[in-house]
PDB file of N, CA and C in Angstrom:
ATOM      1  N   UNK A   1      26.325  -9.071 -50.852  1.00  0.00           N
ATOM      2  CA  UNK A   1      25.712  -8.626 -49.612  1.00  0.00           C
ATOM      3  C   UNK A   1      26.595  -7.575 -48.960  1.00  0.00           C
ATOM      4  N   UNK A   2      26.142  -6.493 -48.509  1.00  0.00           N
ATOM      5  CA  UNK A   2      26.647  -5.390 -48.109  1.00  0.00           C
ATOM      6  C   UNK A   2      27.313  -5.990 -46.443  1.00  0.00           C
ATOM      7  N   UNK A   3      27.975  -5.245 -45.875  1.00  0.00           N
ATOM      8  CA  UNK A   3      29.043  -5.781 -44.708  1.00  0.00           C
ATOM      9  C   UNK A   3      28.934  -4.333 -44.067  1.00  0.00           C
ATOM     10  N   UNK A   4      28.986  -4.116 -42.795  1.00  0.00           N
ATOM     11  CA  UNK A   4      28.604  -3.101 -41.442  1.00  0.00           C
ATOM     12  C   UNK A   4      30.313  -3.059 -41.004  1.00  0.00           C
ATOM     13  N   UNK A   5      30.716  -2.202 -41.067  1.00  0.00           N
ATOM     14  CA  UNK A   5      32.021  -2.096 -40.776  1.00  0.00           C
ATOM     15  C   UNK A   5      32.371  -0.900 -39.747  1.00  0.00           C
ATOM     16  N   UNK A   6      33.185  -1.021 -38.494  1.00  0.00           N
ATOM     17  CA  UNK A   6      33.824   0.257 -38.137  1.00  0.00           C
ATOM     18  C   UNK A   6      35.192   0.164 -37.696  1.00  0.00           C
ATOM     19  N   UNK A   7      35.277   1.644 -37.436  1.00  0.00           N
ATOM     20  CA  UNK A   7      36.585   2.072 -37.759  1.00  0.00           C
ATOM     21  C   UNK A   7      37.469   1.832 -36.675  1.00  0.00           C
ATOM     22  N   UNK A   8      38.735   1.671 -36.885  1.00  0.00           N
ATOM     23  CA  UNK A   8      39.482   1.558 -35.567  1.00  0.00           C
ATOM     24  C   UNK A   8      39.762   3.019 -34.431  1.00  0.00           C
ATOM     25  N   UNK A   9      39.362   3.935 -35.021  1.00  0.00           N
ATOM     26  CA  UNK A   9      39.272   5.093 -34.385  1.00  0.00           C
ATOM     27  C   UNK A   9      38.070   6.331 -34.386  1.00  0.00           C
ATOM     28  N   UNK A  10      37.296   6.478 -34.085  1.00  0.00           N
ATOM     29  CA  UNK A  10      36.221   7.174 -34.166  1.00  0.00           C
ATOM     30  C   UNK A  10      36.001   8.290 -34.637  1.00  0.00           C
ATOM     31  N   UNK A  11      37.940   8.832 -34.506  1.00  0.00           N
ATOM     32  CA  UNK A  11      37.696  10.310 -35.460  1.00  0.00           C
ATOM     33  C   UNK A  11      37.923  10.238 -37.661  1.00  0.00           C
ATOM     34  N   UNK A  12      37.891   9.057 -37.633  1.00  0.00           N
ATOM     35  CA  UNK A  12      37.759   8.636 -38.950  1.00  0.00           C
ATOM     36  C   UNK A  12      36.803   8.921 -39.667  1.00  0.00           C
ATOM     37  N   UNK A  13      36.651  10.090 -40.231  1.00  0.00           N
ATOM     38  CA  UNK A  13      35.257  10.956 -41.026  1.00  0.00           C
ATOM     39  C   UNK A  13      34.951  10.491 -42.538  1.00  0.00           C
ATOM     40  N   UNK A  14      35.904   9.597 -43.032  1.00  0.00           N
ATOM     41  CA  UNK A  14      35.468   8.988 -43.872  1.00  0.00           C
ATOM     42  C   UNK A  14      36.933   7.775 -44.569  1.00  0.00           C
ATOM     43  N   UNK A  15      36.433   7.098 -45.150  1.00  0.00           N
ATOM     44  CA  UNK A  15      37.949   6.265 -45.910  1.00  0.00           C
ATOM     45  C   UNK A  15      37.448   5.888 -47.508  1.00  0.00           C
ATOM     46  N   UNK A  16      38.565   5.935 -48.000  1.00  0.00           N
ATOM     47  CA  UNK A  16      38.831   5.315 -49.683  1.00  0.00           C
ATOM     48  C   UNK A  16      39.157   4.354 -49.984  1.00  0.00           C
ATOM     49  N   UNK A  17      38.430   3.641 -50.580  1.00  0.00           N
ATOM     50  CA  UNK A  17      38.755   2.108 -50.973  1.00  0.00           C
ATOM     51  C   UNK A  17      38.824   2.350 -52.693  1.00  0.00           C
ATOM     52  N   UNK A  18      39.904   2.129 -53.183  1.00  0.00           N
ATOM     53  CA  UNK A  18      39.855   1.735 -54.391  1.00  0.00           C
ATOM     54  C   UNK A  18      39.679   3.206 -55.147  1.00  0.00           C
ATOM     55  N   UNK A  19      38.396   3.078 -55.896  1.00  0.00           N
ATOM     56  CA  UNK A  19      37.514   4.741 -55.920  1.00  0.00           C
ATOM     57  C   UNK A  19      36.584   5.043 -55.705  1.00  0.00           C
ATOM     58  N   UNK A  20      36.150   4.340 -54.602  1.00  0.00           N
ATOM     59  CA  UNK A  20      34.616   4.199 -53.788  1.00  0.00           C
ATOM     60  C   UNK A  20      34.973   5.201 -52.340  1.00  0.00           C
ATOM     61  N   UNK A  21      34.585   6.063 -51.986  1.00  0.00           N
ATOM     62  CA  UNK A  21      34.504   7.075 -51.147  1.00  0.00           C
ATOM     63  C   UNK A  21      33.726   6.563 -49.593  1.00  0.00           C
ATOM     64  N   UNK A  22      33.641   6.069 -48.811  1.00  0.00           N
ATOM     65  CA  UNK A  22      32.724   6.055 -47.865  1.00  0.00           C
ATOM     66  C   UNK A  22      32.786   6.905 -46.361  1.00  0.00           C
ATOM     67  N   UNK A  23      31.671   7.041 -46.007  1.00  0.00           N
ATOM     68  CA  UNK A  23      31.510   7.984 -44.796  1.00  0.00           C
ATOM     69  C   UNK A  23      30.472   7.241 -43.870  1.00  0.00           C
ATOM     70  N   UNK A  24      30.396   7.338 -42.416  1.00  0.00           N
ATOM     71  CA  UNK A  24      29.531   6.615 -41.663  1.00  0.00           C
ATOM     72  C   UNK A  24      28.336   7.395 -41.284  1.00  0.00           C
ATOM     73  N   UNK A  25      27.409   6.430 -40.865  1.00  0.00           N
ATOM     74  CA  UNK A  25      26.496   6.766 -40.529  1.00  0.00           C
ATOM     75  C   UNK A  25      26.631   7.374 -39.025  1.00  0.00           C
ATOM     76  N   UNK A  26      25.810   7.872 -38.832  1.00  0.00           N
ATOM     77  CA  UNK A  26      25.407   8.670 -37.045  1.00  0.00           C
ATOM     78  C   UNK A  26      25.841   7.760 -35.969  1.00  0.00           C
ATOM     79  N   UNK A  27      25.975   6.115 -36.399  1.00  0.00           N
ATOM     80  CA  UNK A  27      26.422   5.755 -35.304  1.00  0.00           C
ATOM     81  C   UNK A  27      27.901   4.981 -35.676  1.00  0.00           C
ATOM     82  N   UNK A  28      28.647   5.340 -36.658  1.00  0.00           N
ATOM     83  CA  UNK A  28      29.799   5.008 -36.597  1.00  0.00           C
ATOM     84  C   UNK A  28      30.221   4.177 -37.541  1.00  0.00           C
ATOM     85  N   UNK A  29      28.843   3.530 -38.315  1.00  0.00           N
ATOM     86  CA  UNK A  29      29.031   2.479 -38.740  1.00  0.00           C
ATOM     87  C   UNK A  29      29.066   2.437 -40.334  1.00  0.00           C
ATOM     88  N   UNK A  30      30.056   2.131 -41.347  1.00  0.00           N
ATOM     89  CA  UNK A  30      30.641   2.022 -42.713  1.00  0.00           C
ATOM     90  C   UNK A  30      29.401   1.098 -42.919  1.00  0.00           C
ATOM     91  N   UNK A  31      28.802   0.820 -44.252  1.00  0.00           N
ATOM     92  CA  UNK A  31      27.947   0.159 -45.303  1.00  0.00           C
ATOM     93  C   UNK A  31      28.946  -0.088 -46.612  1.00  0.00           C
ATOM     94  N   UNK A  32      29.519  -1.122 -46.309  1.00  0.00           N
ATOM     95  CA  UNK A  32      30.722  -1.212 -47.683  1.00  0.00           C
ATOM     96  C   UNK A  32      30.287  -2.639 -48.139  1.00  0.00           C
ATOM     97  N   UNK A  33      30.802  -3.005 -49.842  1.00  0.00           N
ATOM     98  CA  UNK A  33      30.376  -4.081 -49.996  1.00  0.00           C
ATOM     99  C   UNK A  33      31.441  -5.089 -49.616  1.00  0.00           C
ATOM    100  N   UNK A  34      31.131  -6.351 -50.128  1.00  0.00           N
ATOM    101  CA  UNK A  34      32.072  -7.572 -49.262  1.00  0.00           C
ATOM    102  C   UNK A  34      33.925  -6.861 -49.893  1.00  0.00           C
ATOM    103  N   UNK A  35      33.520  -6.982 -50.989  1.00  0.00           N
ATOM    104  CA  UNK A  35      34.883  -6.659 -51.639  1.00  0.00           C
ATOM    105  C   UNK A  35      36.273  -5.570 -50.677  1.00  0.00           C
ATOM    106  N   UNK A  36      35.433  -4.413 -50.215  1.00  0.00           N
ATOM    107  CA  UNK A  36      35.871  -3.162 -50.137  1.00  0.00           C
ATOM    108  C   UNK A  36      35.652  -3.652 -48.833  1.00  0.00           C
ATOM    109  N   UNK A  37      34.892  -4.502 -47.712  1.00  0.00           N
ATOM    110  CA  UNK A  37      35.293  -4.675 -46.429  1.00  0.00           C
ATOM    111  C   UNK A  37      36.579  -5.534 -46.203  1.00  0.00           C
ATOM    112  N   UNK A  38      36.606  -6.404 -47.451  1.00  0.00           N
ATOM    113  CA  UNK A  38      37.917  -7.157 -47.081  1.00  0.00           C
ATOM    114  C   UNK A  38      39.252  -6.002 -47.233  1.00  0.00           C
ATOM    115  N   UNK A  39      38.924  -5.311 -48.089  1.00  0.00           N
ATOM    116  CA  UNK A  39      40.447  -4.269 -47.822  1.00  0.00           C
ATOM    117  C   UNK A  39      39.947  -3.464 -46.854  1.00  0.00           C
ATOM    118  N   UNK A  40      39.270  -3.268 -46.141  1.00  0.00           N
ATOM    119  CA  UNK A  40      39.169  -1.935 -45.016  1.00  0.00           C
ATOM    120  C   UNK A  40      39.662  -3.093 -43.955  1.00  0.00           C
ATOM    121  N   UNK A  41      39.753  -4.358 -43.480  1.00  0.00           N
ATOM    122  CA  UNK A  41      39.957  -5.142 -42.471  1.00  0.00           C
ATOM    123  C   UNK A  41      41.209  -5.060 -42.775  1.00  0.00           C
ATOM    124  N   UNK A  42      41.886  -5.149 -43.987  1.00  0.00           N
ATOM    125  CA  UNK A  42      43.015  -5.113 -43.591  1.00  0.00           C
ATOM    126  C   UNK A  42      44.241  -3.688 -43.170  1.00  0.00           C
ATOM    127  N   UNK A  43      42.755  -2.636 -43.099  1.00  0.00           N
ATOM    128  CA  UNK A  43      44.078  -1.399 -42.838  1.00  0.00           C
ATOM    129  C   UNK A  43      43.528  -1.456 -41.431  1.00  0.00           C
ATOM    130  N   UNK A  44      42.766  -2.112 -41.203  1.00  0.00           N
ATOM    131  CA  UNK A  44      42.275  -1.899 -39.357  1.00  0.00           C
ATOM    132  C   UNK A  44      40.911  -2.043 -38.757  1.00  0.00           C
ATOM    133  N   UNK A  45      39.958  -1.943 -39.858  1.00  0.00           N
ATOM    134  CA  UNK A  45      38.715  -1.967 -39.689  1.00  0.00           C
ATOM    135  C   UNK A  45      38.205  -3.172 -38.982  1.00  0.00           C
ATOM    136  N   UNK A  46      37.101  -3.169 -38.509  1.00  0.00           N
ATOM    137  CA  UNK A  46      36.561  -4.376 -37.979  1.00  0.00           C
ATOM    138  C   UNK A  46      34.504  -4.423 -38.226  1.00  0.00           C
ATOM    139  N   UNK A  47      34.599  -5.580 -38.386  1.00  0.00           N
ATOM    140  CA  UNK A  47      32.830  -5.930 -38.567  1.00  0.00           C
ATOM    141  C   UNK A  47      32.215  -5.708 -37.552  1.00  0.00           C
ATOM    142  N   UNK A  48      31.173  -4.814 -37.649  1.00  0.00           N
ATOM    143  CA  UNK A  48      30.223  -4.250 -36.554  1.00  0.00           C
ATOM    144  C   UNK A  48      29.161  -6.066 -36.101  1.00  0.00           C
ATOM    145  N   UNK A  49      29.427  -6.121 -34.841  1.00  0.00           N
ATOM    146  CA  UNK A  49      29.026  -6.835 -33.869  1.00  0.00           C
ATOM    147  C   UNK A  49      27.630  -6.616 -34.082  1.00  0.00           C
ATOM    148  N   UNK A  50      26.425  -7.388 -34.859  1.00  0.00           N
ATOM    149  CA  UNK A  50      24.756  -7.500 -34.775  1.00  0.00           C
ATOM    150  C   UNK A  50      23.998  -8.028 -33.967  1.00  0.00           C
ATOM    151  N   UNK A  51      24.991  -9.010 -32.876  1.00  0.00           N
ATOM    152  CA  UNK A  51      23.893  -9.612 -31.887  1.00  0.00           C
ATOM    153  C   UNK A  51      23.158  -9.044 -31.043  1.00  0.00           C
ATOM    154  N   UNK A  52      23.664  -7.912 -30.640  1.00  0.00           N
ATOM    155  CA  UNK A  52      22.048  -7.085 -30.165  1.00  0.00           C
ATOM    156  C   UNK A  52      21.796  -7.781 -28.906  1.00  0.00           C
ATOM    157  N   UNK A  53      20.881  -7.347 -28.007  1.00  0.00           N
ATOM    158  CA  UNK A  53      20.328  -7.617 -26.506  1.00  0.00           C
ATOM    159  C   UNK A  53      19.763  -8.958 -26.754  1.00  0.00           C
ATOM    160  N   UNK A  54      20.274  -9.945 -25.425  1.00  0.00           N
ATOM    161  CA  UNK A  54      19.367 -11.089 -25.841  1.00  0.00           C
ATOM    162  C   UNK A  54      18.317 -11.468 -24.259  1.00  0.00           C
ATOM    163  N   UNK A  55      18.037 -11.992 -24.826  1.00  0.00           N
ATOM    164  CA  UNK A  55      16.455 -12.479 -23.493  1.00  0.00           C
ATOM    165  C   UNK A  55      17.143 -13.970 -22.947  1.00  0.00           C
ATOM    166  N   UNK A  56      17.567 -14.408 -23.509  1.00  0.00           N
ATOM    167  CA  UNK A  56      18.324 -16.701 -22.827  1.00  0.00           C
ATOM    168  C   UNK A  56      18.718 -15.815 -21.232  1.00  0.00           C
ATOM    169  N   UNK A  57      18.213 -16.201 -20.294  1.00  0.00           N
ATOM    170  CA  UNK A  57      18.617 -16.069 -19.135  1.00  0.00           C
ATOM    171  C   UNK A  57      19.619 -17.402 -18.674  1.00  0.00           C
ATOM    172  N   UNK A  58      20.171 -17.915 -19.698  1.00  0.00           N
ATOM    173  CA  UNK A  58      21.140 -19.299 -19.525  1.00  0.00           C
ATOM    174  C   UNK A  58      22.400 -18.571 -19.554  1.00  0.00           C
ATOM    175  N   UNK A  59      22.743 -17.363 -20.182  1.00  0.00           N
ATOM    176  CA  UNK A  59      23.723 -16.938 -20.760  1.00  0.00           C
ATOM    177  C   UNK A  59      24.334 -15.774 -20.313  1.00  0.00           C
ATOM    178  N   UNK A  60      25.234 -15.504 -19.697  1.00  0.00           N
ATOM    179  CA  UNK A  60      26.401 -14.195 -18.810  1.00  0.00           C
ATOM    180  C   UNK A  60      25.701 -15.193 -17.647  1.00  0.00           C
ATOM    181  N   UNK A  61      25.902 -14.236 -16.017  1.00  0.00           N
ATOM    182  CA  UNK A  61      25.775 -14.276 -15.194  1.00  0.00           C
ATOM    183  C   UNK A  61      24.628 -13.594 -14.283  1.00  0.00           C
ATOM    184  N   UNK A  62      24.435 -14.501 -13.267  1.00  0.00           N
ATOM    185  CA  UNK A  62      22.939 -13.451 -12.543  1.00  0.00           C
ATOM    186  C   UNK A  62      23.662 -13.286 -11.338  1.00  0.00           C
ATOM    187  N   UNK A  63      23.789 -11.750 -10.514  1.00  0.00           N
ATOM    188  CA  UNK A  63      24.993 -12.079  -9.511  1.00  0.00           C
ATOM    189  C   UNK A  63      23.569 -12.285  -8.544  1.00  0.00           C
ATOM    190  N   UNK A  64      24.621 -12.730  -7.391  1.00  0.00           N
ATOM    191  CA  UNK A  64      24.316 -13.915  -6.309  1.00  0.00           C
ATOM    192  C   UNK A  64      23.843 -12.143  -5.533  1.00  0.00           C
ATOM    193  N   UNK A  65      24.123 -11.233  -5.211  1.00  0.00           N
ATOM    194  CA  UNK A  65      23.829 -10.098  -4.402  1.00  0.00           C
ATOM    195  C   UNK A  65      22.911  -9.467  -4.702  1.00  0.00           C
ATOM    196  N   UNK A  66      22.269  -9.097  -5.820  1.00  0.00           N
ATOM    197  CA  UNK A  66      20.899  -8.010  -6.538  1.00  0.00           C
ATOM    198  C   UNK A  66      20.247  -9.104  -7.429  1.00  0.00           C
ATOM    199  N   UNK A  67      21.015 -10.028  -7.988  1.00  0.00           N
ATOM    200  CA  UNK A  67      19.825 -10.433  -8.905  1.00  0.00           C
ATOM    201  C   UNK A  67      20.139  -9.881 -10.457  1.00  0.00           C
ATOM    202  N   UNK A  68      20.835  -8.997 -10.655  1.00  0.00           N
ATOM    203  CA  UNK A  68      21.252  -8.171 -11.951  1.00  0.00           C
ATOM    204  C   UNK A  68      21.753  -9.317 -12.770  1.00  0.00           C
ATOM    205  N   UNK A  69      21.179  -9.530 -14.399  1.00  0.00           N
ATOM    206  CA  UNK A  69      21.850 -10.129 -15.035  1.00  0.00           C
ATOM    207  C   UNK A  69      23.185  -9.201 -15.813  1.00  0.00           C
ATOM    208  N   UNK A  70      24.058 -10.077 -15.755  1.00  0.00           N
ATOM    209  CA  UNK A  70      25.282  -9.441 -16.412  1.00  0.00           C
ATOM    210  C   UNK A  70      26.122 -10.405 -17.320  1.00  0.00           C
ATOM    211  N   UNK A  71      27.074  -9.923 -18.144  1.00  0.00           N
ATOM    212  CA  UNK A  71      27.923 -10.750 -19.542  1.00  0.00           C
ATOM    213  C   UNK A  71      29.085 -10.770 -18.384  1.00  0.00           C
ATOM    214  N   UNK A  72      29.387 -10.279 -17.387  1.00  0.00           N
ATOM    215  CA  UNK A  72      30.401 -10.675 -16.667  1.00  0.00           C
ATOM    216  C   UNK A  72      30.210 -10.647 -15.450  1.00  0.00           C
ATOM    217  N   UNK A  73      31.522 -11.494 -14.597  1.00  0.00           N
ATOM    218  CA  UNK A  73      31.494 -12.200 -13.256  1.00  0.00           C
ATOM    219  C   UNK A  73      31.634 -11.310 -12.325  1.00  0.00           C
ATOM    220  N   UNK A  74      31.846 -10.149 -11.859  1.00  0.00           N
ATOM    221  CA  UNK A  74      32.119  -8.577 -11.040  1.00  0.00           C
ATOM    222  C   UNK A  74      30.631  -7.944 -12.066  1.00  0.00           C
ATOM    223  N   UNK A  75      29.347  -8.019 -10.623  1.00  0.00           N
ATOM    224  CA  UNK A  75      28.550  -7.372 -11.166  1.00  0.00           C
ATOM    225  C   UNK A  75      28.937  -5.485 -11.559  1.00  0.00           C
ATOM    226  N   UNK A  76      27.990  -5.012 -12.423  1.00  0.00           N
ATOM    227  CA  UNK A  76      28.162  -3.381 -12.695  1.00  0.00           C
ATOM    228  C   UNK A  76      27.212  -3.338 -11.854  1.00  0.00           C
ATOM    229  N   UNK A  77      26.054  -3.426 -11.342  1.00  0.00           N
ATOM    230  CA  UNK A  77      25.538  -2.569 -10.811  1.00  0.00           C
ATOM    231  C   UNK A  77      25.776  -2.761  -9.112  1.00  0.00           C
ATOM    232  N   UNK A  78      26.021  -3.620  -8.435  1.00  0.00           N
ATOM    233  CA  UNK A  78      26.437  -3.784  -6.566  1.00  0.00           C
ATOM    234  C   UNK A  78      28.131  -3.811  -6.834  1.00  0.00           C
ATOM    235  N   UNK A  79      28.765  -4.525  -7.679  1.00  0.00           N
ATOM    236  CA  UNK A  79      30.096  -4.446  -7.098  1.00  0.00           C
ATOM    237  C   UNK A  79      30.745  -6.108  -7.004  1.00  0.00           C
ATOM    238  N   UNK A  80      29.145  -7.133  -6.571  1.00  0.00           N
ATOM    239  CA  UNK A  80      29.059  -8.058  -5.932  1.00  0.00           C
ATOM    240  C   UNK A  80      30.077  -9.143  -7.047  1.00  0.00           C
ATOM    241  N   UNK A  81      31.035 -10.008  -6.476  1.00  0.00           N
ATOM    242  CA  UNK A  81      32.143 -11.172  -7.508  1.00  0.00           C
ATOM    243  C   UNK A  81      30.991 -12.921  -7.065  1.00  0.00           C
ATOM    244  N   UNK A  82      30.548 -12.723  -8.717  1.00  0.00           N
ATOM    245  CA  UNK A  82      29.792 -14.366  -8.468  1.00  0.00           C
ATOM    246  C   UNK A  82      30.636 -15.282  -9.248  1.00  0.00           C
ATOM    247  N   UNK A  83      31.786 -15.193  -8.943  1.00  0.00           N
ATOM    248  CA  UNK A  83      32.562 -16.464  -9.569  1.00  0.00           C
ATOM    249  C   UNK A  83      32.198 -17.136 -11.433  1.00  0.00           C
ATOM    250  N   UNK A  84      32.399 -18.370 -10.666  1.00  0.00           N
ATOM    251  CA  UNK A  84      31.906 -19.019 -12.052  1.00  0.00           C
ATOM    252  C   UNK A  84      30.862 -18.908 -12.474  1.00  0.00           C
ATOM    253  N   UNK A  85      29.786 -18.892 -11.668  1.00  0.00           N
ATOM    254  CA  UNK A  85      28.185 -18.226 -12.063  1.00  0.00           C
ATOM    255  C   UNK A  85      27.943 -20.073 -11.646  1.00  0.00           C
ATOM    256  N   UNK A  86      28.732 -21.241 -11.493  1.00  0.00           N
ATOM    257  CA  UNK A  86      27.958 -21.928 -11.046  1.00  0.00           C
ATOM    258  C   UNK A  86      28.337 -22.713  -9.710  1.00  0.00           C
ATOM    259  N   UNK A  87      27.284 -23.061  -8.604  1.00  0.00           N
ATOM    260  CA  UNK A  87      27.085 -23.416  -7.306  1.00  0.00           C
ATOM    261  C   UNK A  87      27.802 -24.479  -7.190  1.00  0.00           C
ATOM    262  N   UNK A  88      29.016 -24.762  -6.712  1.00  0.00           N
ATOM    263  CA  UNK A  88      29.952 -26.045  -6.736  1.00  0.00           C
ATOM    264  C   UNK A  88      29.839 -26.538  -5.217  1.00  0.00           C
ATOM    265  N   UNK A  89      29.099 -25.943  -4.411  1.00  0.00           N
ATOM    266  CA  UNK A  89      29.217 -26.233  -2.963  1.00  0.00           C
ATOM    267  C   UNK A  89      28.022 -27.074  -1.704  1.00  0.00           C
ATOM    268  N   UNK A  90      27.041 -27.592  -2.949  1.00  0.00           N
ATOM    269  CA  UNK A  90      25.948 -28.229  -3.098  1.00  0.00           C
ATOM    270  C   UNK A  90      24.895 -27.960  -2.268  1.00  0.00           C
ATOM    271  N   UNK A  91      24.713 -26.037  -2.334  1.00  0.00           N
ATOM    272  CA  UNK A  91      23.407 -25.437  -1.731  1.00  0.00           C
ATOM    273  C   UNK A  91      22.317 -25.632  -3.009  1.00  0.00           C
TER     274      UNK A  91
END
């Protein structure tokens, strides 16, 4: 099974494994097989992250000021700090 790999630096226009040549795609991202990802991890590389946008409104934070869901506790879009994300003060 092929492995999604990128680079530790973005100006990396292509790398050599072995005598397999690879170059990325438009968005950064190596198509190497398992073999040739285990040696690219070890000069620095790392496995491209697939989880993608999710819909579980159980999961990051909804701040307490706009309503914005967010993966962290200092909303991006007001500014607004919702703590733990949960109500310990029994409103």
């Amino acid at each position: 099974m092929a492995k999604k790999m990128i680079a530790p630096d973005k100006r990396v226009a292509e790398t050599v494994v072995g005598n397999r040549s690879y170059k990325p795609n438009r968005s950064g991202v190596y198509t190497v097989s398992d073999r040739d990802a285990k040696a690219m991890k070890a000069e620095g590389f790392f496995e491209a992250s697939l989880m993608g946008a999710t819909t579980n409104e159980n999961l990051g934070y909804t701040c307490t000021g706009c309503g914005f869901g967010s993966w962290f506790k200092k909303c991006s879009r007001c500014g607004h700090d919702n703590g733990s994300g949960i109500n310990t003060d029994g409103d």
